[in-house]
C-alpha atoms as a PDB file:
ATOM      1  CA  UNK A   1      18.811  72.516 -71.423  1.00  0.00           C
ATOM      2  CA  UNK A   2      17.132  75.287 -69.309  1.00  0.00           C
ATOM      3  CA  UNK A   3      16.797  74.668 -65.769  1.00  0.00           C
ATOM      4  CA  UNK A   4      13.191  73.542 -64.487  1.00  0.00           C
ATOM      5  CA  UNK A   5      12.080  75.220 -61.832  1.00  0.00           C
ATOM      6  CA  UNK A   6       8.251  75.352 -60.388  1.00  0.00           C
ATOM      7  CA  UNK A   7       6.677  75.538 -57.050  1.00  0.00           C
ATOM      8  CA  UNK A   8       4.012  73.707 -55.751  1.00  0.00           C
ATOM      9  CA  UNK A   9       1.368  75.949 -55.263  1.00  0.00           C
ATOM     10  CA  UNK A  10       1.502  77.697 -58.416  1.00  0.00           C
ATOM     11  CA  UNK A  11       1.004  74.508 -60.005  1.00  0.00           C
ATOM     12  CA  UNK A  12      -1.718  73.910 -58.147  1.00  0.00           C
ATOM     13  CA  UNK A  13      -3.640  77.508 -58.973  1.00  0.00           C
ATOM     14  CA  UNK A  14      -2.966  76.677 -62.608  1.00  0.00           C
ATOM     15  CA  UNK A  15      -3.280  73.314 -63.353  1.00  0.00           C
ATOM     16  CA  UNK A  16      -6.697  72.056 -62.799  1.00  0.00           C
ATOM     17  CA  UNK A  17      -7.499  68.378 -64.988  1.00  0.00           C
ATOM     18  CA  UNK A  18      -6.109  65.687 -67.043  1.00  0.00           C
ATOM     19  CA  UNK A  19      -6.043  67.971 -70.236  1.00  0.00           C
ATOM     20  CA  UNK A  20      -3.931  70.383 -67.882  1.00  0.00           C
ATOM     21  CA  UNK A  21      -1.662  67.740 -66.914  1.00  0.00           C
ATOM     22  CA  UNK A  22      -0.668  66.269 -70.013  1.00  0.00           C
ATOM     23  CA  UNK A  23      -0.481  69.900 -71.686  1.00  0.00           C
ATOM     24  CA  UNK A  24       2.092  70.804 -69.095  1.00  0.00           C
ATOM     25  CA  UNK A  25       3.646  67.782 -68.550  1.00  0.00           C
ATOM     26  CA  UNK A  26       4.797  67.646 -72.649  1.00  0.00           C
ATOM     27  CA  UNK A  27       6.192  70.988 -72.003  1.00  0.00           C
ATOM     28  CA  UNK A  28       8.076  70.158 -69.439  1.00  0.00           C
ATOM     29  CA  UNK A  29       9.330  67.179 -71.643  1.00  0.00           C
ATOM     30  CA  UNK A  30      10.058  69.183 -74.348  1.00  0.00           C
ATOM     31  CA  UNK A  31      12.277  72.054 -72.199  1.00  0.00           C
ATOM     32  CA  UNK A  32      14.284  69.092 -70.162  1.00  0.00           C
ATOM     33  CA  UNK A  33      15.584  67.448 -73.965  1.00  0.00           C
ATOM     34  CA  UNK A  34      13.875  64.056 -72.993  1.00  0.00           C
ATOM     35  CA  UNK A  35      14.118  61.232 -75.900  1.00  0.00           C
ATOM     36  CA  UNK A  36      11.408  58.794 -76.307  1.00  0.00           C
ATOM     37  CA  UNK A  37      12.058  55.913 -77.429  1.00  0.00           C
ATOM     38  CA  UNK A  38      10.665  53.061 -74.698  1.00  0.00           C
ATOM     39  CA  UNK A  39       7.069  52.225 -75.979  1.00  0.00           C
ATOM     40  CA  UNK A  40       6.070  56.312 -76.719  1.00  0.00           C
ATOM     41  CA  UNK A  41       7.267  58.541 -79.202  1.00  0.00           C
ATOM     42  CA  UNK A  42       6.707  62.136 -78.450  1.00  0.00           C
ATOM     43  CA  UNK A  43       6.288  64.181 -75.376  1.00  0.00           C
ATOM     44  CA  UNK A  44       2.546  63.871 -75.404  1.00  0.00           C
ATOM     45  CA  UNK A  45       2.267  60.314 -75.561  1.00  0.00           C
ATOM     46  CA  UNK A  46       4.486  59.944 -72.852  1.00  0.00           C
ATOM     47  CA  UNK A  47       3.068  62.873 -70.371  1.00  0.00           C
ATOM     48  CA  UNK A  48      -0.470  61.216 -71.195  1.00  0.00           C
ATOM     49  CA  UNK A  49       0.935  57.341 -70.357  1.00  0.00           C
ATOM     50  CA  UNK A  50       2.307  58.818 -67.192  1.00  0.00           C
ATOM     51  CA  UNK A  51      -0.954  61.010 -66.017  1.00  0.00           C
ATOM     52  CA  UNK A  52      -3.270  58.184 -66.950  1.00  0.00           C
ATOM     53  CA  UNK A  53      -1.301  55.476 -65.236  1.00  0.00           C
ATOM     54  CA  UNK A  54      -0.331  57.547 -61.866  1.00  0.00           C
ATOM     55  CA  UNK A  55      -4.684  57.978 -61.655  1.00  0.00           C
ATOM     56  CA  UNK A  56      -5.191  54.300 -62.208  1.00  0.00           C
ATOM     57  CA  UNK A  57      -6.976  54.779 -65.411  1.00  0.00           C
ATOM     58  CA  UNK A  58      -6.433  52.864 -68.643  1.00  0.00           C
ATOM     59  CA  UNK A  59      -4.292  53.922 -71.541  1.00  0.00           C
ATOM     60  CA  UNK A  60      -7.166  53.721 -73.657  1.00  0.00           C
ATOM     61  CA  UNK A  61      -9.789  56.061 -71.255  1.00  0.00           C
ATOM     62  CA  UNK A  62     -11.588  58.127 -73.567  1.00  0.00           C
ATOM     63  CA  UNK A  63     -10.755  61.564 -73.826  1.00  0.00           C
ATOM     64  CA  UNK A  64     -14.366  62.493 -72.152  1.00  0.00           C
ATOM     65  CA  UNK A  65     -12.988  62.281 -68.922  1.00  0.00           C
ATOM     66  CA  UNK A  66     -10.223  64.853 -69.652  1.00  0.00           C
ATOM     67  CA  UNK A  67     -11.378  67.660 -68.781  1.00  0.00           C
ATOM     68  CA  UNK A  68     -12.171  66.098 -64.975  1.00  0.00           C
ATOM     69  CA  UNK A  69     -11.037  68.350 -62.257  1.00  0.00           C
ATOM     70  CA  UNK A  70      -8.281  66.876 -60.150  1.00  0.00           C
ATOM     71  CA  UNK A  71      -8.183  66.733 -55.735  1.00  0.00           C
ATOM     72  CA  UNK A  72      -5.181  67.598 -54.212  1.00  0.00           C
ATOM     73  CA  UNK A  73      -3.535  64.440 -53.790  1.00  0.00           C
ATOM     74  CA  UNK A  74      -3.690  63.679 -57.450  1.00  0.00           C
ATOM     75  CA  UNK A  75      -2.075  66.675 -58.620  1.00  0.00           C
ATOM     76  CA  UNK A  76       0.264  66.067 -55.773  1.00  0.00           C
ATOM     77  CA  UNK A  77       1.507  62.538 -57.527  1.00  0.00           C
ATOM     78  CA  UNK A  78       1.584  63.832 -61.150  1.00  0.00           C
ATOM     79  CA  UNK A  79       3.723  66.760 -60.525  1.00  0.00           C
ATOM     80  CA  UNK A  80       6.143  64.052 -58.667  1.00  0.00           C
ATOM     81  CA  UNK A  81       6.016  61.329 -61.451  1.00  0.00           C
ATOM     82  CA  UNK A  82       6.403  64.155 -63.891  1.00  0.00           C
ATOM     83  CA  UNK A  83       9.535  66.202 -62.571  1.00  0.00           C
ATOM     84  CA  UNK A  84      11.122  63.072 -62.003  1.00  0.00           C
ATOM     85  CA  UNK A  85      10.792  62.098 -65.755  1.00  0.00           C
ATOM     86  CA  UNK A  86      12.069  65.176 -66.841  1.00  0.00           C
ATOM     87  CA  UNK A  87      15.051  65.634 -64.040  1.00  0.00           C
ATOM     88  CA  UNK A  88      16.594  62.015 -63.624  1.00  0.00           C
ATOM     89  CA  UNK A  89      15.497  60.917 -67.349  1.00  0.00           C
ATOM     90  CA  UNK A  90      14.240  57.681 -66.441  1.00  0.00           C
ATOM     91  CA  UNK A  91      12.236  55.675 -68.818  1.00  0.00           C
ATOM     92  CA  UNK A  92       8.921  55.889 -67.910  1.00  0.00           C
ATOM     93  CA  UNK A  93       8.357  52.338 -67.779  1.00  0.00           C
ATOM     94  CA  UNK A  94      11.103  52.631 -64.634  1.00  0.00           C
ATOM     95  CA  UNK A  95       8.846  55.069 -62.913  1.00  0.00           C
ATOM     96  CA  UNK A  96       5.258  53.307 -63.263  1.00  0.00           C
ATOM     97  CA  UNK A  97       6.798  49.364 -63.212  1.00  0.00           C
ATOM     98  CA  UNK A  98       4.426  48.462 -66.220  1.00  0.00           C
ATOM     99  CA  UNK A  99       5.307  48.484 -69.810  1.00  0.00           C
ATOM    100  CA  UNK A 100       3.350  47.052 -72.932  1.00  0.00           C
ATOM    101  CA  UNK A 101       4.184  44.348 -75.604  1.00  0.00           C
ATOM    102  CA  UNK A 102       2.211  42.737 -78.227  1.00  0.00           C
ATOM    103  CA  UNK A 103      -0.944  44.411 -76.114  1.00  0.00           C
ATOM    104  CA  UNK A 104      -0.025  43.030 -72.824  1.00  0.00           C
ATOM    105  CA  UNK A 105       0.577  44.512 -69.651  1.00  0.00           C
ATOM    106  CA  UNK A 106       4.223  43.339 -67.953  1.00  0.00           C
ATOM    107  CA  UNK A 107       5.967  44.219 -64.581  1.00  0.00           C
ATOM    108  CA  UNK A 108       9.477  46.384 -65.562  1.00  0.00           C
ATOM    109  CA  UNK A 109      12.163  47.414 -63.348  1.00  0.00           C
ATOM    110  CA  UNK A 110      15.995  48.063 -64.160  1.00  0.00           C
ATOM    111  CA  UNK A 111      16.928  44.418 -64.141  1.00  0.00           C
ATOM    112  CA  UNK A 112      15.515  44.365 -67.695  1.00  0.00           C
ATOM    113  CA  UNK A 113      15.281  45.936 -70.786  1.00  0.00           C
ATOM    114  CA  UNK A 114      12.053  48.155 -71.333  1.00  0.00           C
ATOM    115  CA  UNK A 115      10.313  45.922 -74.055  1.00  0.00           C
ATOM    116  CA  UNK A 116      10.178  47.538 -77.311  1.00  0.00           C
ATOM    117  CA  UNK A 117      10.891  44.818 -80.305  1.00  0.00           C
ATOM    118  CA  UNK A 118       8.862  45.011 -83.280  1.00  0.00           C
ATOM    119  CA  UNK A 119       9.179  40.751 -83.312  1.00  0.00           C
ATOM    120  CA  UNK A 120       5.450  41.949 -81.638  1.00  0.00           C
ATOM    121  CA  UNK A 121       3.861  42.552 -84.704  1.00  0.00           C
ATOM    122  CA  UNK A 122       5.163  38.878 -85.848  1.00  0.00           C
ATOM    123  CA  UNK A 123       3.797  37.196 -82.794  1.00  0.00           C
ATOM    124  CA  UNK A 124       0.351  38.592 -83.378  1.00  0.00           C
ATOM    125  CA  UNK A 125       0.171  37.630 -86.978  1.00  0.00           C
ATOM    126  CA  UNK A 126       1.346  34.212 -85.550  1.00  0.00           C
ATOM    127  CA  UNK A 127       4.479  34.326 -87.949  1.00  0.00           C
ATOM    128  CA  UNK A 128       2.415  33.710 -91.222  1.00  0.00           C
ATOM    129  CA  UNK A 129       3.485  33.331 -93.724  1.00  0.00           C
ATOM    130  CA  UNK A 130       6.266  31.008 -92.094  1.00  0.00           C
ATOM    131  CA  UNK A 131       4.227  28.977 -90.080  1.00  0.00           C
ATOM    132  CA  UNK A 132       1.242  26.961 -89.788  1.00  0.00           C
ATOM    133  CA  UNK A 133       0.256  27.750 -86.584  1.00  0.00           C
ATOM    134  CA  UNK A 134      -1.718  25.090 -85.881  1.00  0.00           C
ATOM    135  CA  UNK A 135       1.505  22.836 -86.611  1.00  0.00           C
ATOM    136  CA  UNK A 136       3.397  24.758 -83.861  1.00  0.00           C
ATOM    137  CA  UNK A 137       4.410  22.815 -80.772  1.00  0.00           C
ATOM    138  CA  UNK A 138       7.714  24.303 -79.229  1.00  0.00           C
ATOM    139  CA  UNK A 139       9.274  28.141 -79.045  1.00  0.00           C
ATOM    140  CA  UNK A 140      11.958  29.167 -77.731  1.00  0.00           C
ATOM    141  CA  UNK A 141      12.741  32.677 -76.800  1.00  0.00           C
ATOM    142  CA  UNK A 142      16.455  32.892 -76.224  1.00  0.00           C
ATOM    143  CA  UNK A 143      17.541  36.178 -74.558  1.00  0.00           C
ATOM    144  CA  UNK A 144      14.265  36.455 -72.881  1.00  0.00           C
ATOM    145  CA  UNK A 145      14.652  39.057 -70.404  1.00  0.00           C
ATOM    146  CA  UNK A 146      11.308  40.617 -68.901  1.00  0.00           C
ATOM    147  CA  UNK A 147       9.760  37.091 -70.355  1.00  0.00           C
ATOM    148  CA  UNK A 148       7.742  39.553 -72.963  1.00  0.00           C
ATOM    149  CA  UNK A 149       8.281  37.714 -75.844  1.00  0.00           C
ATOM    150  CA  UNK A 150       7.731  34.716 -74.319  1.00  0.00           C
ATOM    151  CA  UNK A 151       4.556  35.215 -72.776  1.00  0.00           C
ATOM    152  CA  UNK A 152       3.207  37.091 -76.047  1.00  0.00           C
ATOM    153  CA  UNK A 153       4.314  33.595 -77.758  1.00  0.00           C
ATOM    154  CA  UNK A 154       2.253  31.584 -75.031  1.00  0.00           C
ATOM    155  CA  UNK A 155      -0.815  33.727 -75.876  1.00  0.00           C
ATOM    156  CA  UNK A 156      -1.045  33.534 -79.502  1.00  0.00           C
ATOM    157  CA  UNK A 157       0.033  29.680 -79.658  1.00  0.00           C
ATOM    158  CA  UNK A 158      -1.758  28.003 -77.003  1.00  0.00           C
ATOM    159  CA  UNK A 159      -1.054  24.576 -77.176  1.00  0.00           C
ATOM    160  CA  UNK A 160       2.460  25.565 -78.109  1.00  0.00           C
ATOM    161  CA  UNK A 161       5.489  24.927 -75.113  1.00  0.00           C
ATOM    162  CA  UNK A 162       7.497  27.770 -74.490  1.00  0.00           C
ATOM    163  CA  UNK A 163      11.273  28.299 -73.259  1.00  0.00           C
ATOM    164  CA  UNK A 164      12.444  31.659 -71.876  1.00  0.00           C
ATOM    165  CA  UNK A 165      16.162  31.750 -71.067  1.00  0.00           C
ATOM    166  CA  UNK A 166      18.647  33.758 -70.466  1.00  0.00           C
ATOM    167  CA  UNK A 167      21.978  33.946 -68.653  1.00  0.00           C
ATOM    168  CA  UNK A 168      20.849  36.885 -66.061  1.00  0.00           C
ATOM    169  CA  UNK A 169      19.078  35.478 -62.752  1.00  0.00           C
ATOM    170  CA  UNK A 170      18.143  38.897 -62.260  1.00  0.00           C
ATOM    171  CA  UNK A 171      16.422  38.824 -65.366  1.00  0.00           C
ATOM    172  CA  UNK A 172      14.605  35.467 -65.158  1.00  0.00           C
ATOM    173  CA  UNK A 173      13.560  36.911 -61.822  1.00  0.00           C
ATOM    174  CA  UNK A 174      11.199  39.258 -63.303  1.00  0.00           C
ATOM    175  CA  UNK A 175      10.278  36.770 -66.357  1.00  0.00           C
ATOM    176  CA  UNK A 176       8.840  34.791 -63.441  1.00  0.00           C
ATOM    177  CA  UNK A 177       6.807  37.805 -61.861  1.00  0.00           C
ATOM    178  CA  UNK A 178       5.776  38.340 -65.475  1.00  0.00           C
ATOM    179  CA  UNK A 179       4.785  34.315 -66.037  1.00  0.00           C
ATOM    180  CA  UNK A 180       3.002  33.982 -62.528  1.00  0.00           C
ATOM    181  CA  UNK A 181       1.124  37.494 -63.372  1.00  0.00           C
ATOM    182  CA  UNK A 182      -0.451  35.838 -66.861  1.00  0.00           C
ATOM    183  CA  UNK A 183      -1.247  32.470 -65.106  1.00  0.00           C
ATOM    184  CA  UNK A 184       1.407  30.790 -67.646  1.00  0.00           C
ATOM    185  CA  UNK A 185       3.507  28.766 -65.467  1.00  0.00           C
ATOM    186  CA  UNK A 186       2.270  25.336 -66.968  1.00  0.00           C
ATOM    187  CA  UNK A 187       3.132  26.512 -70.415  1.00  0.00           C
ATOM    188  CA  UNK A 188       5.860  29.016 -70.164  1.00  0.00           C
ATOM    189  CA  UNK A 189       9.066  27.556 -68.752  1.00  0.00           C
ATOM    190  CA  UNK A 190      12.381  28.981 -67.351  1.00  0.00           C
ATOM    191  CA  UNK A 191      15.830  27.776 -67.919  1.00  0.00           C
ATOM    192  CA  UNK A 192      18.994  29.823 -66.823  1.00  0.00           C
ATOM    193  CA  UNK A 193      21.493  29.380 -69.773  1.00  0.00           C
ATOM    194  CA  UNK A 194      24.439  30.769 -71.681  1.00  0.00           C
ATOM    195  CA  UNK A 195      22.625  31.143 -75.309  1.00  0.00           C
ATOM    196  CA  UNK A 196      21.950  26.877 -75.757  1.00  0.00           C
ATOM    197  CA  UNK A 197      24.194  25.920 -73.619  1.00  0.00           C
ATOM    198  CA  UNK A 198      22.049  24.287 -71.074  1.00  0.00           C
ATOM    199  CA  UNK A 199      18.847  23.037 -73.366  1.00  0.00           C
ATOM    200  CA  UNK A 200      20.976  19.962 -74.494  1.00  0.00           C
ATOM    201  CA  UNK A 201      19.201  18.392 -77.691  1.00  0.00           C
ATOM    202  CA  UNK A 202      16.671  20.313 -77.243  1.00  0.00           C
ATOM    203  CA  UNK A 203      14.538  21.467 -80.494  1.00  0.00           C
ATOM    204  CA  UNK A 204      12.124  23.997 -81.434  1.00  0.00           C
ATOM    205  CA  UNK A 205       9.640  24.834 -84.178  1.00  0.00           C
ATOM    206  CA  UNK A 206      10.401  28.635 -83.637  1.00  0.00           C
ATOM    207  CA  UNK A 207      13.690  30.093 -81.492  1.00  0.00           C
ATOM    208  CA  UNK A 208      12.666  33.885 -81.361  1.00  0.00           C
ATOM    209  CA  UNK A 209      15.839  36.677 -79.820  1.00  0.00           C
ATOM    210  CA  UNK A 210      15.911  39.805 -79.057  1.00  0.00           C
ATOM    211  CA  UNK A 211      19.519  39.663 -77.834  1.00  0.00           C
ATOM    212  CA  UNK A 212      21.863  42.027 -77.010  1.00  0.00           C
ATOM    213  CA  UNK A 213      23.265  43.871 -80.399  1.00  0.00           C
ATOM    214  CA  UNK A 214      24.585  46.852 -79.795  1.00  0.00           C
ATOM    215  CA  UNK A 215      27.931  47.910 -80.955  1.00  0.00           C
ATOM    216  CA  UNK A 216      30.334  50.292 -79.278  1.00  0.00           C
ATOM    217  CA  UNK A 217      29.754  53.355 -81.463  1.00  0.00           C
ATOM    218  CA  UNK A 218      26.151  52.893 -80.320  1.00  0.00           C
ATOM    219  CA  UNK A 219      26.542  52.060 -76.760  1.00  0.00           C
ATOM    220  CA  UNK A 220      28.665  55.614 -76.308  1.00  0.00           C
ATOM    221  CA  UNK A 221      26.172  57.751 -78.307  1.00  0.00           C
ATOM    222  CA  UNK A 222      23.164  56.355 -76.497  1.00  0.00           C
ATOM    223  CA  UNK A 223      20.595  59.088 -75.115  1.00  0.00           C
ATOM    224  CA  UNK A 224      20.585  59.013 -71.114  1.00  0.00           C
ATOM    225  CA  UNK A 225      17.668  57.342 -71.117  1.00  0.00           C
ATOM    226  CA  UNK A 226      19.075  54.431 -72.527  1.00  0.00           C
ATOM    227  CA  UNK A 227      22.023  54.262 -69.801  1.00  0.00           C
ATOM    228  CA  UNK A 228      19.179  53.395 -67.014  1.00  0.00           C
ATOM    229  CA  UNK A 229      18.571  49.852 -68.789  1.00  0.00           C
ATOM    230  CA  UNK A 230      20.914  46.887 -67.390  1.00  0.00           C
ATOM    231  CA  UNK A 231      24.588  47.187 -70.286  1.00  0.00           C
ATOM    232  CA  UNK A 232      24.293  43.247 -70.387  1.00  0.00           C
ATOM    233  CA  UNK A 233      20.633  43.419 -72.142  1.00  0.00           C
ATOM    234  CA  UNK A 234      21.855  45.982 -74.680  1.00  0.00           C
ATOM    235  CA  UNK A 235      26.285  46.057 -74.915  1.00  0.00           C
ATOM    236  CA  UNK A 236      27.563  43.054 -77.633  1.00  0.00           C
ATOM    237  CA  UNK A 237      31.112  43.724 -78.313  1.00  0.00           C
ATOM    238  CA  UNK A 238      32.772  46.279 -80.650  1.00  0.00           C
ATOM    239  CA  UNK A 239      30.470  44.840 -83.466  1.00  0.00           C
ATOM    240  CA  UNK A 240      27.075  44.239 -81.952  1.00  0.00           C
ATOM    241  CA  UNK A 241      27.188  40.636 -82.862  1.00  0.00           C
ATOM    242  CA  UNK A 242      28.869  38.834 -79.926  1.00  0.00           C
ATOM    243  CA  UNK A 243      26.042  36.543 -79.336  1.00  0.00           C
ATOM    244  CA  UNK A 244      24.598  36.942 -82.705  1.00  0.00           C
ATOM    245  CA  UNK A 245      27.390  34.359 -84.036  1.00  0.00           C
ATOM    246  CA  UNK A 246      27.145  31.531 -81.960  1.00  0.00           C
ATOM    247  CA  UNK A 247      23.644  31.725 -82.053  1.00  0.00           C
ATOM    248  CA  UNK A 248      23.583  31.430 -85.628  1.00  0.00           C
ATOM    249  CA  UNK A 249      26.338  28.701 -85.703  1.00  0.00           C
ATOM    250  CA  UNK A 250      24.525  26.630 -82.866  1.00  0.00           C
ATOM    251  CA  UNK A 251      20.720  27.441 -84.204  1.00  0.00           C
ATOM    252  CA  UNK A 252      20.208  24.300 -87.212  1.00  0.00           C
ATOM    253  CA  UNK A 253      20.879  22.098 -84.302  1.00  0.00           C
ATOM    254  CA  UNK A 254      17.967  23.258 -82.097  1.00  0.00           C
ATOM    255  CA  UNK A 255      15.370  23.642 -84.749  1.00  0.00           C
ATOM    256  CA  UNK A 256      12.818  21.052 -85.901  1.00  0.00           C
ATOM    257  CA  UNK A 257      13.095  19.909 -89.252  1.00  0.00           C
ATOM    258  CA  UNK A 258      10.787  22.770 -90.343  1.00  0.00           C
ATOM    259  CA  UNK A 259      12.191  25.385 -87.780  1.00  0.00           C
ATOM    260  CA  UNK A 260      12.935  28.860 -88.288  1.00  0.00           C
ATOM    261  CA  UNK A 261      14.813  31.229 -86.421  1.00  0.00           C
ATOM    262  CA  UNK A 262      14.149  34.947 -86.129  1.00  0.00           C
ATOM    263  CA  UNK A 263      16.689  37.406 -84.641  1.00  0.00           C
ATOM    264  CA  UNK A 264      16.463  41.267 -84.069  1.00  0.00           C
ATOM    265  CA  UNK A 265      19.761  42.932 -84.730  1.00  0.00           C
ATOM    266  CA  UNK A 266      18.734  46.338 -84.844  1.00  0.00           C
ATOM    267  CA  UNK A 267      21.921  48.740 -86.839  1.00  0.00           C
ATOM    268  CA  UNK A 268      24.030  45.666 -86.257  1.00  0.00           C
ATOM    269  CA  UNK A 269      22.227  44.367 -89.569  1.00  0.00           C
ATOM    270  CA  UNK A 270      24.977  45.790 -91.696  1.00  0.00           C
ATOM    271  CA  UNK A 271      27.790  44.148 -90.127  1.00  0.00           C
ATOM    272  CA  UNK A 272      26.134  40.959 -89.782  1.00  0.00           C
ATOM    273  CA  UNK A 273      25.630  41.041 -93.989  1.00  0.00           C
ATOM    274  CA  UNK A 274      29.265  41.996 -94.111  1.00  0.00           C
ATOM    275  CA  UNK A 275      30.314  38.449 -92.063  1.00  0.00           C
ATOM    276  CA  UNK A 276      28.435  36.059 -93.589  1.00  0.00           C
ATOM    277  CA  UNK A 277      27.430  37.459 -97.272  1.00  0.00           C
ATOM    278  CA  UNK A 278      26.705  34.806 -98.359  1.00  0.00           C
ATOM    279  CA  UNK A 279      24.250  33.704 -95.850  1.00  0.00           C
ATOM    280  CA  UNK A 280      20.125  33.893 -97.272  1.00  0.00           C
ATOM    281  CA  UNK A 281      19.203  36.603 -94.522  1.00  0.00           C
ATOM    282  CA  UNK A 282      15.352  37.342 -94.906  1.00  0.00           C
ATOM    283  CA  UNK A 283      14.983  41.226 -93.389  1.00  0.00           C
ATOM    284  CA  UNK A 284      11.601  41.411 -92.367  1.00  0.00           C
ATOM    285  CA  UNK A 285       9.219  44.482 -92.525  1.00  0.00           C
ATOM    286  CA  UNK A 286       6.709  46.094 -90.203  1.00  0.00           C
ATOM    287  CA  UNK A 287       3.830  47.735 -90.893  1.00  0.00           C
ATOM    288  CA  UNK A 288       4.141  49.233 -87.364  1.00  0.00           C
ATOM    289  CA  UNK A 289       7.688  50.424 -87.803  1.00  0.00           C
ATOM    290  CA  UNK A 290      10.814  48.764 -86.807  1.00  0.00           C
ATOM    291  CA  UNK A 291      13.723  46.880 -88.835  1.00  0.00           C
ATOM    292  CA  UNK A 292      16.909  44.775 -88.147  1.00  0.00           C
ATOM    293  CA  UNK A 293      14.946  41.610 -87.744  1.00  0.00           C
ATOM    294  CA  UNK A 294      15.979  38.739 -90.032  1.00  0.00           C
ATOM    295  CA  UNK A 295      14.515  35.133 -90.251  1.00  0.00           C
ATOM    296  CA  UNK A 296      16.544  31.889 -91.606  1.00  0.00           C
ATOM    297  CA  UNK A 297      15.187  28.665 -92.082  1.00  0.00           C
ATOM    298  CA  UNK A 298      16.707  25.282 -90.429  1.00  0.00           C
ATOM    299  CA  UNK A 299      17.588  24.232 -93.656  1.00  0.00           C
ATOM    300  CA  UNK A 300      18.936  27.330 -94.913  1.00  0.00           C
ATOM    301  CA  UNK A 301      21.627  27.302 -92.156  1.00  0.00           C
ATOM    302  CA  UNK A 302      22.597  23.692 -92.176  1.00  0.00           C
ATOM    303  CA  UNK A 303      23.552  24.112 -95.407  1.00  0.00           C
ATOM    304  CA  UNK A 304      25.467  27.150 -95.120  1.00  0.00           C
ATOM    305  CA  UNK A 305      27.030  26.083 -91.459  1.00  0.00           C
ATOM    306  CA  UNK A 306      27.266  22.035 -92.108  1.00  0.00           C
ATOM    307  CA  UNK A 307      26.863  21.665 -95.692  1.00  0.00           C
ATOM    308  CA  UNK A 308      23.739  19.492 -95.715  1.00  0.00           C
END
C-alpha cells in the first residue's frame, strides 16, 4: 500500500464541496487497500456515507446539494473522519456510531458486530411465505447483539413479543441503547443467556440467529477491518458451528407447534450439510444478495432430533 500523505492546507485550496469530498475521499480509499464489507460496498459508497453523516445530512440527500461549498470547520472534520478510515481501517460504522438494518438507524460501537445479515430482507417481507403474520405472537432473536434484528422484528410484527439474548453484557448493553432509542422497551425484551439456557420452557413462533459462524480458516484470513469487531460475535470453533449445534438440537423444544427457526451460517453452510445430511435444510435466497441462511420447521427437527 503506498503511504498517504497530505497536508492541511493543500486540501483546503483544492477541495471545495461535497462532490470534492467524496471524489477524494474514494481515492484515498482506493490507495490505502480498504475492504468494504460493513453495510457499503465500494469506495464511493463509503466516502459518501462518511461525508454525508460527518455534515449531519441524510444518506438519502439529493445529489442537488453536492456541489455546496464547504466552511472551514467542515472540511476540517471530513479530512479527520476520512484519514482515519483509510489509516486505522476501522469500519465506518466504528467511526460515525450509527449503522443501518432493515432501514433503521442503530447506535454501533466495538462491543458489537456492525449489522450486516441479509435475515433483513426476510423481516421486511414478514417471513412470507412461512408465516401468517397476523398469526405471529412471539420471536426470539437468539445471538442478538446490537438488538438489530430484534428491533427490525418489533417493527414489522407489532403485536408480536420479542426476546433479544445473548451471553455478552456488553452486548445487551448496546441492545438496550438501541431498544430505548426506538421507544420498544414494552415490546422488545432482554434476557442475558447462554443460547436457551436461561428462557426455561419458553416458546416461540419464530427464533431468528445471526450467531457466531466463523471457522478458523476464516477467522485468520479476515481483512483488518474485520479484526476491529468483538472475536466472540464472529469466532465459532475450528468448524464455524460451535453454537450452531446445540442450537439446532435444543430449537424443536422452544418453538410453537407451527414454529420455524432461521439461522445465518454464512461459508459454514457446507460443513453444517456435511454433519447432519440428512437434515431438510431450506437455503434461502435474497434478492438483495446474501446466502448461508437456512430455515427448518418445528416439526422437521423433532423428527430428525426426537423422532416424533
Amino acid at each position: 500500500m503506498a503511504e498517504i500523505n497530505y497536508t492541511k492546507d493543500s486540501l483546503f485550496e483544492s477541495l471545495e464541496t461535497i462532490t470534492d469530498f467524496i471524489r477524494w475521499g474514494a481515492s484515498v480509499f482506493k490507495q490505502a487497500g480498504l475492504f468494504f464489507g460493513h453495510g457499503n460496498t465500494t469506495a464511493i459508497d463509503e466516502a459518501a456515507y462518511l461525508v454525508l453523516h460527518t455534515l449531519n445530512l441524510e444518506p438519502d440527500t439529493h445529489s442537488v446539494y453536492f456541489n455546496s461549498r464547504l466552511t472551514d470547520n467542515e472540511k476540517t472534520a471530513l479530512i479527520e473522519i476520512l484519514f482515519r478510515r483509510a489509516k486505522e481501517k476501522i469500519p465506518a460504522a466504528y467511526l460515525t456510531n450509527e449503522s443501518w438494518f432493515a432501514g433503521l438507524s442503530f447506535y454501533i460501537d466495538e462491543r458489537v458486530l456492525v449489522p450486516r445479515s441479509p435475515i433483513a430482507e426476510l423481516i421486511q417481507k414478514h417471513y412470507e411465505p412461512w408465516v401468517d403474520a397476523n398469526n405471529i405472537e412471539s420471536i426470539l432473536d437468539l445471538c442478538t447483539g446490537s438488538g438489530c434484528i430484534a428491533i427490525a422484528n418489533a417493527y414489522y410484527f407489532p403485536h408480536a413479543s420479542v426476546d433479544a439474548v445473548d451471553i455478552s453484557e456488553d452486548a445487551l448493553d448496546v441492545a438496550l441503547q438501541n431498544i430505548e432509542r426506538h421507544q420498544l422497551v414494552d415490546q422488545v425484551n432482554i434476557i442475558q443467556s447462554d443460547l436457551f439456557s436461561n428462557l426455561q420452557d419458553k416458546q416461540y413462533d419464530i427464533i431468528v440467529s445471526n450467531p457466531p459462524y466463523v471457522d478458523a480458516d476464516d477467522m485468520d484470513s479476515m481483512p483488518v477491518e474485520f479484526h476491529s469487531e468483538p472475536e466472540i460475535g464472529l469466532a465459532a470453533g475450528q468448524d464455524g458451528l460451535e453454537l450452531v449445534i446445540p442450537m439446532l438440537e435444543q430449537a424443536a423444544k422452544h418453538l410453537s407447534p407451527a414454529g420455524i427457526l432461521i439461522v445465518e451460517v454464512g461459508n459454514s453452510d457446507y460443513a453444517l450439510q456435511q454433519c447432519y445430511p440428512d437434515l431438510p435444510f431450506y437455503w434461502l435466497e435474497f434478492e438483495n444478495g446474501g446466502q448461508g441462511v437456512f430455515l427448518l420447521t418445528k416439526e422437521q427437527l423433532d423428527d430428525y432430533f426426537n423422532g416424533s
